[in-house]
Protein backbone atom coordinates (compact mmCIF):
# COMPACT_ATOMS: atom_id res chain seq x y z
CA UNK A 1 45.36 43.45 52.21
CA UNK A 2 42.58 41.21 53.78
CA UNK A 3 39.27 42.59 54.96
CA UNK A 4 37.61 41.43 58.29
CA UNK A 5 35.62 39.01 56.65
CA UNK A 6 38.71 36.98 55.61
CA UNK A 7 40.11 36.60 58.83
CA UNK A 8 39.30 33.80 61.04
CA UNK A 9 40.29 34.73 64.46
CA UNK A 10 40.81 32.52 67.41
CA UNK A 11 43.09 35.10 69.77
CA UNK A 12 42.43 34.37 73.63
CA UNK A 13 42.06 37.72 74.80
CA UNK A 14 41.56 40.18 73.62
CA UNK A 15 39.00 38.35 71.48
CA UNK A 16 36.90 39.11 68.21
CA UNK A 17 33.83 41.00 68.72
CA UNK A 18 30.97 40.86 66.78
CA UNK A 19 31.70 42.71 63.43
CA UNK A 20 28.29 44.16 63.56
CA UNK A 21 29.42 45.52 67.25
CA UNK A 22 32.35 46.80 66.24
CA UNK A 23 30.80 48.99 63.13
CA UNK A 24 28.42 50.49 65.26
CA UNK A 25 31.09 51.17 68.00
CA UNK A 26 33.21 53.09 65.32
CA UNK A 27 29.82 55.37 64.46
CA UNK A 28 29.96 55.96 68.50
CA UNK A 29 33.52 56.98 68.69
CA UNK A 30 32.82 59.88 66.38
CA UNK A 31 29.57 60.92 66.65
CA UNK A 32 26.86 59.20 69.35
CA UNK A 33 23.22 59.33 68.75
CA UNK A 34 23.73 62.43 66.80
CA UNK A 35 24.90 64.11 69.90
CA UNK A 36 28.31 65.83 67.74
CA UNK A 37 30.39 63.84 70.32
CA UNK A 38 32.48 60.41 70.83
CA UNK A 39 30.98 58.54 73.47
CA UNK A 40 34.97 58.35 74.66
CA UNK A 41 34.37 62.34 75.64
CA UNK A 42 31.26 62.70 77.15
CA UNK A 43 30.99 63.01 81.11
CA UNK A 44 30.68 60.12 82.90
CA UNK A 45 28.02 61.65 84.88
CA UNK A 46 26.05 62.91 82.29
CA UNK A 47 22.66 61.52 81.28
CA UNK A 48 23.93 59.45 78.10
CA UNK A 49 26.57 57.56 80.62
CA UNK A 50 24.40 56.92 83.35
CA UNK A 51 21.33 55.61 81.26
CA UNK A 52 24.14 53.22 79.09
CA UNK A 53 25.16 51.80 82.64
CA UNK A 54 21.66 50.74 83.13
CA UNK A 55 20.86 49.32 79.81
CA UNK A 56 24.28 47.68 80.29
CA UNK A 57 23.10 46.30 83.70
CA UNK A 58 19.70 45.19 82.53
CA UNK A 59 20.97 43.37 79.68
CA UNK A 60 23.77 41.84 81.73
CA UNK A 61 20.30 40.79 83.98
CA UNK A 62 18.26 39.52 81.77
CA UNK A 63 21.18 37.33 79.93
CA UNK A 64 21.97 35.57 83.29
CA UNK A 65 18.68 35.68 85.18
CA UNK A 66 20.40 38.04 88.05
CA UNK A 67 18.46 37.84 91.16
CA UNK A 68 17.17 41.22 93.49
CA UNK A 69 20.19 39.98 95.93
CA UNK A 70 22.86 40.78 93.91
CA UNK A 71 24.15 44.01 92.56
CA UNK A 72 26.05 44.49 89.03
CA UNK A 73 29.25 46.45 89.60
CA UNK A 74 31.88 47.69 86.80
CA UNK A 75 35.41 47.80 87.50
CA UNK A 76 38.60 48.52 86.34
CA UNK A 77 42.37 46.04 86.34
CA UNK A 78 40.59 42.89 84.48
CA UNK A 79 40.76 39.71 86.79
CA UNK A 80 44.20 40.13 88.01
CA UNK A 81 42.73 43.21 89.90
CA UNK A 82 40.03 41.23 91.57
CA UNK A 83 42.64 38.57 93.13
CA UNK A 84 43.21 41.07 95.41
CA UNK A 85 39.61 42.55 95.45
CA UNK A 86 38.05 39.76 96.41
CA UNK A 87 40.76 39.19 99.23
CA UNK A 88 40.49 42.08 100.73
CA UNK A 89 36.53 42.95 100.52
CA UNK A 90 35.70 39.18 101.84
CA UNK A 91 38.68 39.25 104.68
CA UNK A 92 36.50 42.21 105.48
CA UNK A 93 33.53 40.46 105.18
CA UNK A 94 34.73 37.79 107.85
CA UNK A 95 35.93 40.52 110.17
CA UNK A 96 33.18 42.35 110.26
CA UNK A 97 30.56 39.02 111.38
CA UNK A 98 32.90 38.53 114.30
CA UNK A 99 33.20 41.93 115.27
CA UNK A 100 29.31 42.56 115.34
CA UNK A 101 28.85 39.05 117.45
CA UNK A 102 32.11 39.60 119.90
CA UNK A 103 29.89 43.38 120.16
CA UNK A 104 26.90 42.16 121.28
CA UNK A 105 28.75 39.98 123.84
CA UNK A 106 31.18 42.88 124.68
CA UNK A 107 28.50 45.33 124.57
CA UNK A 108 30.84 48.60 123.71
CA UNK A 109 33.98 47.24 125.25
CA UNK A 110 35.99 48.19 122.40
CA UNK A 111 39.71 46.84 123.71
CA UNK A 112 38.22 43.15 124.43
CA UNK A 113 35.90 43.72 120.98
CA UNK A 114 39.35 44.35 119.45
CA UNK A 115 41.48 41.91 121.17
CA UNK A 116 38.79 38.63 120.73
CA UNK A 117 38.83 39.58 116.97
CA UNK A 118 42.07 39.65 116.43
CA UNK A 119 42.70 36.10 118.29
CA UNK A 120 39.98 34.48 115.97
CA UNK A 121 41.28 36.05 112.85
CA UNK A 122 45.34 34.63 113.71
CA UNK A 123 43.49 31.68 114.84
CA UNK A 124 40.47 30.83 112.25
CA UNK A 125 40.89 32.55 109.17
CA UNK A 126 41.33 30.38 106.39
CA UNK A 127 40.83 30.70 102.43
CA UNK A 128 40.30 28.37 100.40
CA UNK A 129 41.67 27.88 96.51
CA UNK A 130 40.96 25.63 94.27
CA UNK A 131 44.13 25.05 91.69
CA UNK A 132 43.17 23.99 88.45
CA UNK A 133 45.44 26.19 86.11
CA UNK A 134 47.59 29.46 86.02
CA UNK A 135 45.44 31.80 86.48
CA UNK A 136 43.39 30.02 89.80
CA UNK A 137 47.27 29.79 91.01
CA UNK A 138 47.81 33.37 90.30
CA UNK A 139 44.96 34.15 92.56
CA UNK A 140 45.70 32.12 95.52
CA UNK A 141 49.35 33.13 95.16
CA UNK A 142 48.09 36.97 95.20
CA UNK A 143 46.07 36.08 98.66
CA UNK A 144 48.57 34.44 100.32
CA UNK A 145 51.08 37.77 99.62
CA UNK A 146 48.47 40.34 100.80
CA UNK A 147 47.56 38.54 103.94
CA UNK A 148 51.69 37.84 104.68
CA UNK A 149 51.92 40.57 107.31
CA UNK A 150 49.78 38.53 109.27
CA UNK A 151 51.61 35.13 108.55
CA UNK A 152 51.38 32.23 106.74
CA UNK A 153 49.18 29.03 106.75
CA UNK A 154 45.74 31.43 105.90
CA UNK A 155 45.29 30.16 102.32
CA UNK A 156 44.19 26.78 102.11
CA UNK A 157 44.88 25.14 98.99
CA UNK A 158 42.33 22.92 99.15
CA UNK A 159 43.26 20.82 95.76
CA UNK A 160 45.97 21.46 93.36
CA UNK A 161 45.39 19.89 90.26
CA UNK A 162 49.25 18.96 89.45
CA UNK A 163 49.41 16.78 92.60
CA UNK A 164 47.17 14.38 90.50
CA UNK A 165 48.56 14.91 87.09
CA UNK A 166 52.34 14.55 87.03
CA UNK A 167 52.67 17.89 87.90
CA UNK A 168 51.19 19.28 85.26
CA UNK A 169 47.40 20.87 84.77
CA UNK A 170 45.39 19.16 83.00
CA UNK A 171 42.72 17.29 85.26
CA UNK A 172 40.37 18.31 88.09
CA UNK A 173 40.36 15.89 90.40
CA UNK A 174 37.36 14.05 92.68
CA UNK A 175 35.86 16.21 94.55
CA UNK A 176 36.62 13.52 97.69
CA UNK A 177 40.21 14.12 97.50
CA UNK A 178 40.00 17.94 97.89
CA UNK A 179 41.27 19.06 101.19
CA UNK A 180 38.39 21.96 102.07
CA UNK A 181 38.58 23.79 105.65
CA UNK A 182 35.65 22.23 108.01
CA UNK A 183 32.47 23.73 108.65
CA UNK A 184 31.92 25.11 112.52
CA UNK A 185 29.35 22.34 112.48
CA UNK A 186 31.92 19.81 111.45
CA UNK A 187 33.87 21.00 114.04
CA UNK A 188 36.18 23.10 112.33
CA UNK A 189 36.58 27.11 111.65
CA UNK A 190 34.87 27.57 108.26
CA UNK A 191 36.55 29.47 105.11
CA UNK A 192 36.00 33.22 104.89
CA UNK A 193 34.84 31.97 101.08
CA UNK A 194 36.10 29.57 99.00
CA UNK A 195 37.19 30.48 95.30
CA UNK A 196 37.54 28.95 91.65
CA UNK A 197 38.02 29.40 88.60
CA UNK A 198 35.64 28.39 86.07
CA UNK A 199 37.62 27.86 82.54
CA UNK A 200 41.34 28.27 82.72
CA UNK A 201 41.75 30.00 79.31
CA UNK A 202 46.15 28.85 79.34
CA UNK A 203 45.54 25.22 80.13
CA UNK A 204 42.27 24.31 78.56
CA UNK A 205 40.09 23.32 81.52
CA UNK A 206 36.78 24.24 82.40
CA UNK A 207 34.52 23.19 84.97
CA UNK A 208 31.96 21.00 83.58
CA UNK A 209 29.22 22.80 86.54
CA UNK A 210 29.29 24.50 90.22
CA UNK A 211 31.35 21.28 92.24
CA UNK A 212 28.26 19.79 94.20
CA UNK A 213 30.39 20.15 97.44
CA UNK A 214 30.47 24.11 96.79
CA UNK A 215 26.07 23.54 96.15
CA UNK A 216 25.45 22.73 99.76
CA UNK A 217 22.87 25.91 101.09
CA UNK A 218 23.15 26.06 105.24
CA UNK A 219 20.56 27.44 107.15
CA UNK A 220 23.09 28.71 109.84
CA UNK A 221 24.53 31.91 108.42
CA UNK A 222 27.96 31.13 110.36
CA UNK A 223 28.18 28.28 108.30
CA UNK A 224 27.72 29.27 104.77
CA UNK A 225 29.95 28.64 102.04
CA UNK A 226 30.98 31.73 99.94
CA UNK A 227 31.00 31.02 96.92
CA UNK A 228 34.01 32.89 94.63
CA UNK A 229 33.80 32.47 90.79
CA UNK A 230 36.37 34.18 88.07
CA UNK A 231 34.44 33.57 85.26
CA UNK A 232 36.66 35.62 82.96
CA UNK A 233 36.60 33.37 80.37
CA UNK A 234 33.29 31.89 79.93
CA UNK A 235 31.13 34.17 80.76
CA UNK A 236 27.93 34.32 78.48
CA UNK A 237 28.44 31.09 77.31
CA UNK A 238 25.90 29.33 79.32
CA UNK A 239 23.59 29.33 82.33
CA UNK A 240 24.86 30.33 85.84
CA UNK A 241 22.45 29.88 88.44
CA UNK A 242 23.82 32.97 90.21
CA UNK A 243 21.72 32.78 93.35
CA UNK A 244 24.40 29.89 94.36
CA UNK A 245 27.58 32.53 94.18
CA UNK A 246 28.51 35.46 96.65
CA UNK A 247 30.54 36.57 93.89
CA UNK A 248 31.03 36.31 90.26
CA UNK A 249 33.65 38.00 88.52
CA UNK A 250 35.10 38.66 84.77
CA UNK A 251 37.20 41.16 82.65
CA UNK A 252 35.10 41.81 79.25
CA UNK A 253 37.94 41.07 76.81
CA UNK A 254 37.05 37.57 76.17
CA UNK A 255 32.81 36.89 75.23
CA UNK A 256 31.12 40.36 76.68
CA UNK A 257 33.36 43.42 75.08
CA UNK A 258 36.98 45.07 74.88
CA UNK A 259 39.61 45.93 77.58
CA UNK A 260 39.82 48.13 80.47
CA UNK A 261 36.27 46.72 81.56
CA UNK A 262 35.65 44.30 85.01
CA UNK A 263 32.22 42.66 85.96
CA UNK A 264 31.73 41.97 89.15
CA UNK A 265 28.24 40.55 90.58
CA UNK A 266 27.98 40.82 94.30
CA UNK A 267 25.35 39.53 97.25
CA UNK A 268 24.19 42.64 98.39
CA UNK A 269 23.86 41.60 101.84
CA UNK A 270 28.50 41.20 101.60
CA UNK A 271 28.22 44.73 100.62
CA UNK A 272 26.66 45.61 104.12
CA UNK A 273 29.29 43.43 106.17
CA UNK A 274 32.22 45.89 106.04
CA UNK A 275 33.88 47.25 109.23
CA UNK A 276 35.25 50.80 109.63
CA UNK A 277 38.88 51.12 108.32
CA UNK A 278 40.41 51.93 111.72
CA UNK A 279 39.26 48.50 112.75
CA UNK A 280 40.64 46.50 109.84
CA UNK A 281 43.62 48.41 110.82
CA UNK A 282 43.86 47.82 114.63
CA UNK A 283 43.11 43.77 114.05
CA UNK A 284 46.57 44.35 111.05
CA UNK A 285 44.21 43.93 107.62
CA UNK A 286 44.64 46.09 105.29
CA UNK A 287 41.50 47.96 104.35
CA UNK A 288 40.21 47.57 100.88
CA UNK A 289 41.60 50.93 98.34
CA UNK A 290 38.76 52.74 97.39
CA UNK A 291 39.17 52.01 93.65
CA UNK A 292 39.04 47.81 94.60
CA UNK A 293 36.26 48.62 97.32
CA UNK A 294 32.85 46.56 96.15
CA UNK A 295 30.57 48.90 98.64
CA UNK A 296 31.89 52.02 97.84
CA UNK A 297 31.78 51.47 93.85
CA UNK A 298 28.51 50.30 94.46
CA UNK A 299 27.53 53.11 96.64
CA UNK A 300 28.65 55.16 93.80
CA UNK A 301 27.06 53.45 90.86
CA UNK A 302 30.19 52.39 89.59
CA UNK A 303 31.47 56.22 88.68
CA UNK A 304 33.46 56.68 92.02
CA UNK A 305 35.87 57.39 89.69
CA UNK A 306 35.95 58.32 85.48
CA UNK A 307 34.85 54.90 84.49
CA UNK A 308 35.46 53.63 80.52
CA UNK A 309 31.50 54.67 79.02
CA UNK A 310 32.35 53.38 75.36
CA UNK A 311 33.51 49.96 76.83
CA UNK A 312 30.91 50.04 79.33
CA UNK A 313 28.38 50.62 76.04
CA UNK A 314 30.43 48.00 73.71
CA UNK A 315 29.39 45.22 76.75
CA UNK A 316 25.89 46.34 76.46
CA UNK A 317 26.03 45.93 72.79
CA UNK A 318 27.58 42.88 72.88
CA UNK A 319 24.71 41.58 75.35
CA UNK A 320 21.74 42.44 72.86
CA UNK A 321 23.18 41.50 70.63
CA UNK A 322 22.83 37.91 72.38
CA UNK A 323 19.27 38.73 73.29
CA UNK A 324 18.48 39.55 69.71
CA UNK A 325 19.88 36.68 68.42
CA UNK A 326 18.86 33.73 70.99
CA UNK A 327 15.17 35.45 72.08
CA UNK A 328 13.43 34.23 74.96
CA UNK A 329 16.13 30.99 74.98
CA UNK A 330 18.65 33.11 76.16
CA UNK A 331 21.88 31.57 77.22
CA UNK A 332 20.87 28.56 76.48
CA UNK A 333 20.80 29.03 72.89
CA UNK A 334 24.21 30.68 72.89
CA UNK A 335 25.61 27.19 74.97
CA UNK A 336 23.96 25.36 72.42
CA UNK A 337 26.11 27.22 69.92
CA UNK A 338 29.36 26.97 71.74
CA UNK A 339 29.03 23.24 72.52
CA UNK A 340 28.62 22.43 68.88
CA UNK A 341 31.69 24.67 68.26
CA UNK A 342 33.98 22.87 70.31
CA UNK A 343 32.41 19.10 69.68
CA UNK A 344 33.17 20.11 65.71
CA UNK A 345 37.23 20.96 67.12
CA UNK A 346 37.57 18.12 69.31
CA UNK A 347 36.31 15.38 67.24
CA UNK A 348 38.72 16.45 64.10
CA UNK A 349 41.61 16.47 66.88
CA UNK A 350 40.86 13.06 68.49
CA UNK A 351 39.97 11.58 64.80
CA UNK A 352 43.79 12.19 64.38
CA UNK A 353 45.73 10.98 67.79
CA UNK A 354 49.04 10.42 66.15
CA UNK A 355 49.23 14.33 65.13
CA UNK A 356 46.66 16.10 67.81
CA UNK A 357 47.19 15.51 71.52
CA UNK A 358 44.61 17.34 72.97
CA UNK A 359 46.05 18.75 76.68
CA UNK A 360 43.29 18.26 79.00
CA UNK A 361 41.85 15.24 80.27
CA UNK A 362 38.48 14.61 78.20
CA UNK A 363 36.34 15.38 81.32
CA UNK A 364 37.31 18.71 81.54
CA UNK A 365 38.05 20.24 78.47
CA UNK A 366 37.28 23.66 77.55
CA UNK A 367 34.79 24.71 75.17
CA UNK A 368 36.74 28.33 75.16
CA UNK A 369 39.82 27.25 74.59
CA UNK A 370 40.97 23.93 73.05
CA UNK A 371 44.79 23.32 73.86
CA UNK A 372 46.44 20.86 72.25
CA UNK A 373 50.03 19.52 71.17
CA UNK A 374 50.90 17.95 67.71
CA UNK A 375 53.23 15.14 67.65
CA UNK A 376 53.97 15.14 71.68
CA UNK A 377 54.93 18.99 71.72
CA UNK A 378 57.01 18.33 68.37
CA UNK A 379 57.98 22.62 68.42
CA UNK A 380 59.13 22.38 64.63
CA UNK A 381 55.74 21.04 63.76
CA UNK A 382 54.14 23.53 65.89
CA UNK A 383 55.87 26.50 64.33
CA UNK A 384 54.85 24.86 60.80
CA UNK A 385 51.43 24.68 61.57
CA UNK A 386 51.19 27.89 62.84
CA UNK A 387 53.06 29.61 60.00
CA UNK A 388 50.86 27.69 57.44
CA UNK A 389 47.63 28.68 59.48
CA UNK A 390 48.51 32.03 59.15
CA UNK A 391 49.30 31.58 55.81
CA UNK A 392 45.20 30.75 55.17
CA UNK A 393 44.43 33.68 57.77
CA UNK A 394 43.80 31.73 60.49
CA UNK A 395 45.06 33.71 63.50
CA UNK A 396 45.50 33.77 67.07
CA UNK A 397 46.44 30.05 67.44
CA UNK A 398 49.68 30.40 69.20
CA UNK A 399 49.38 28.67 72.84
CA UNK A 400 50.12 30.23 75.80
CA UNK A 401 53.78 31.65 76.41
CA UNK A 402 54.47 29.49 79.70
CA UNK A 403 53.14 26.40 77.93
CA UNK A 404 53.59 26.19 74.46
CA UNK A 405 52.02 24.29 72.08
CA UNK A 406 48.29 25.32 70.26
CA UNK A 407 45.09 27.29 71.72
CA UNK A 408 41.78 27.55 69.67
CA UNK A 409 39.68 30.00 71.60
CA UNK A 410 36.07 29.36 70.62
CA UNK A 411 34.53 32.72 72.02
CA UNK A 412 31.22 34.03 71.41
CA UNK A 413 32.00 35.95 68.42
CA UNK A 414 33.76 33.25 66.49
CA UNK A 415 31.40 32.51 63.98
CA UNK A 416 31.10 28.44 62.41
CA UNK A 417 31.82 29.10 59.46
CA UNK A 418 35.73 30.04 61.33
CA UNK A 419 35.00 26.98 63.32
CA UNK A 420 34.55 24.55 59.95
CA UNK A 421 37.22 26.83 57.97
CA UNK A 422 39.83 25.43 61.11
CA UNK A 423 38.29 22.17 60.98
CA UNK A 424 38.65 21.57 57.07
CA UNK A 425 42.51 23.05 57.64
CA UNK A 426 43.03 20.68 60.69
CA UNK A 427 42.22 17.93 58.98
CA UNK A 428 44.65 18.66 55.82
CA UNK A 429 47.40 19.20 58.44
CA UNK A 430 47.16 15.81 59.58
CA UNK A 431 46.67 14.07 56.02
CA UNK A 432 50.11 15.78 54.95
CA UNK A 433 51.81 15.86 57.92
């Protein structure tokens, strides 16, 4: 039977943790701080949980530079949960900055408040999505069936990567082909935001930076560009300038901690701009449930309801541990780290073209997750490498379901001495296959 130290793991979620993490966690889960109880029993309105949300929330601050304008919120559902949080809280959002200006015009005529609201939102109400891989689709998909009741034609897909690429991910094309909803000074209605996401952990693409036409600060607040971010997958990897996002969001399973775990960091200003239920109702929105509801978690300091305080406190672990380790560098030591992680994969995989086909085009590849085919998608070879990986204890390299083929995930907590162990087996594939 191996130990831990013999495994090299490269799963995409849920990932490794940091073994020193995990052998403190197990210590917690019996006995915390020599309190005679699991940290999975205590209340999560005690003392111990509410001082391990802060710790959890200064760490989280002091990794990524957080500003005073944004508030740290945990959650529950992963990602796929905020697909429809961020729909319904920022539909909300857009409501609510018409209703207040068609008020002060109206001045407490609440039928023609009502009715001008509802004719700009079936009239101006646009989303837009940015398609780069499954899980962007997945989100844009999810807003287009929540707002249905209203009709169709209020998501705007503003590029979809597979219109450039043979149908197929792989590529994010120039930011002069994408088709974004005009800005009121352009003459058009605005986007209530417009979303992305960052690395798409099944097809291998990451955004190399924030798009410069997403950087572009107005000074008209009618005109600003809301910025949406899943960063799910590449969180903690490197510097965010946050100040440039509305929203950034990201389950914990892949570089900050284990499942059942969503971070969500929110302008605080968005969390003012919600409108009473019965209006979102009367205009035909759905209102926000309370569990998906940014201001009321916030309101609540995340415990509206029993929230996960060991996986709250294995995050919060996780992000000392990064502190410890990189000092007054920060995230920039830790991108330092995963850059030379994924330059030692990719160079071993395009130093062999005839076995590795690496998936993405070279401008966007992933430093989470390196996708590649051997022998054009060859499936016998595939299954041979794989078996013979596992074989040396190499595990977690199976790609995706819906697309086949190989996925090295190069988290956090993937040491290099994995990352040269592949490397060294990578390159022995190829001389014998």
């Amino acid at each position: 039977m191996p130990n831990r130290a013999d495994v090299a793991y490269f799963g995409a979620g849920p990932a490794p943790l940091p073994t020193t993490v995990l052998e403190k966690g197990a210590e917690a889960f019996v006995n915390f701080d020599n309190s005679g109880l699991s940290l999975a029993e205590i209340s999560h309105r005690s003392q111990t949980a509410n001082k391990i949300l802060a710790d959890t929330k200064a760490a989280l601050t002091a990794l990524l530079d957080i500003p005073d304008s944004h508030d740290i919120l945990f959650m529950h559902g992963g990602g796929s949960a905020e697909f429809s949080a961020v729909v319904l809280n920022m539909v909300a959002v857009w409501i609510e900055k018409r209703r207040r200006k068609a008020e002060a015009e109206f001045r407490g005529d609440n039928q023609s408040i009502l009715e001008r609201v509802r004719k700009e939102l079936r009239q101006d109400l646009r989303l837009d999505y940015l398609v780069t891989g499954s899980w962007s689709l997945k989100a844009s998909q999810e807003a287009a069936n929540l707002l249905e009741p209203l009709g169709t034609g209020f998501v705007n897909v503003a590029m979809d990567a597979r219109q450039s690429n043979a149908g197929k991910f792989g590529i994010i094309p120039s930011e002069d082909t994408w088709n974004m909803t005009s800005s009121r000074s352009k003459g058009g209605s605005g986007s209530a935001f417009v979303y992305y996401c960052d690395n798409e952990t099944v097809d291998g693409v990451e955004f190399p930076g924030l798009p410069r036409c997403l950087d572009q600060p107005s000074q008209d607040p009618d005109d600003e560009l809301l910025v949406v971010a899943d960063m799910s997958s590449n969180l903690l990897s490197r510097r965010v300038d946050v100040s440039k996002y509305a929203v950034i969001f990201g389950g914990a399973q892949k570089n900050v901690g284990i499942t059942d775990v969503t971070l969500v960091i929110v302008r605080k200003d968005i969390l003012s701009l919600q409108p009473p239920s019965s209006f979102l109702h009367a205009v035909g929105v759905w209102s926000p449930p309370t569990i998906l509801s940014w201001p009321v978690v916030a309101k609540n300091n995340s415990l509206y309801n029993t929230m996960p305080i060991f996986s709250i406190w294995i995050a919060g672990e996780v992000m000392r541990g990064l502190l410890a380790t990189h000092g007054h560098s920060g995230l920039a030591g830790q991108e330092e780290v995963a850059n030379q992680k994924a330059r030692a994969l990719y160079h071993v995989l395009d130093a062999n073209p005839e076995v590795y086909q690496v998936v993405p085009h070279r401008s966007v590849r992933s430093r989470m997750n390196v996708c590649f085919r051997i022998r054009q998608g060859n499936t016998e070879q595939e299954k041979t490498f794989l078996e013979y990986a596992e074989a040396q204890l190499l595990q977690g390299l199976k790609g995706h379901r819906s697309v086949g083929g190989i996925r090295v995930s190069n988290y956090n907590a993937v040491p290099m001495e994995n990352v040269q162990q592949l490397v060294s087996y990578l390159e022995d594939f190829a001389q014998e296959s």
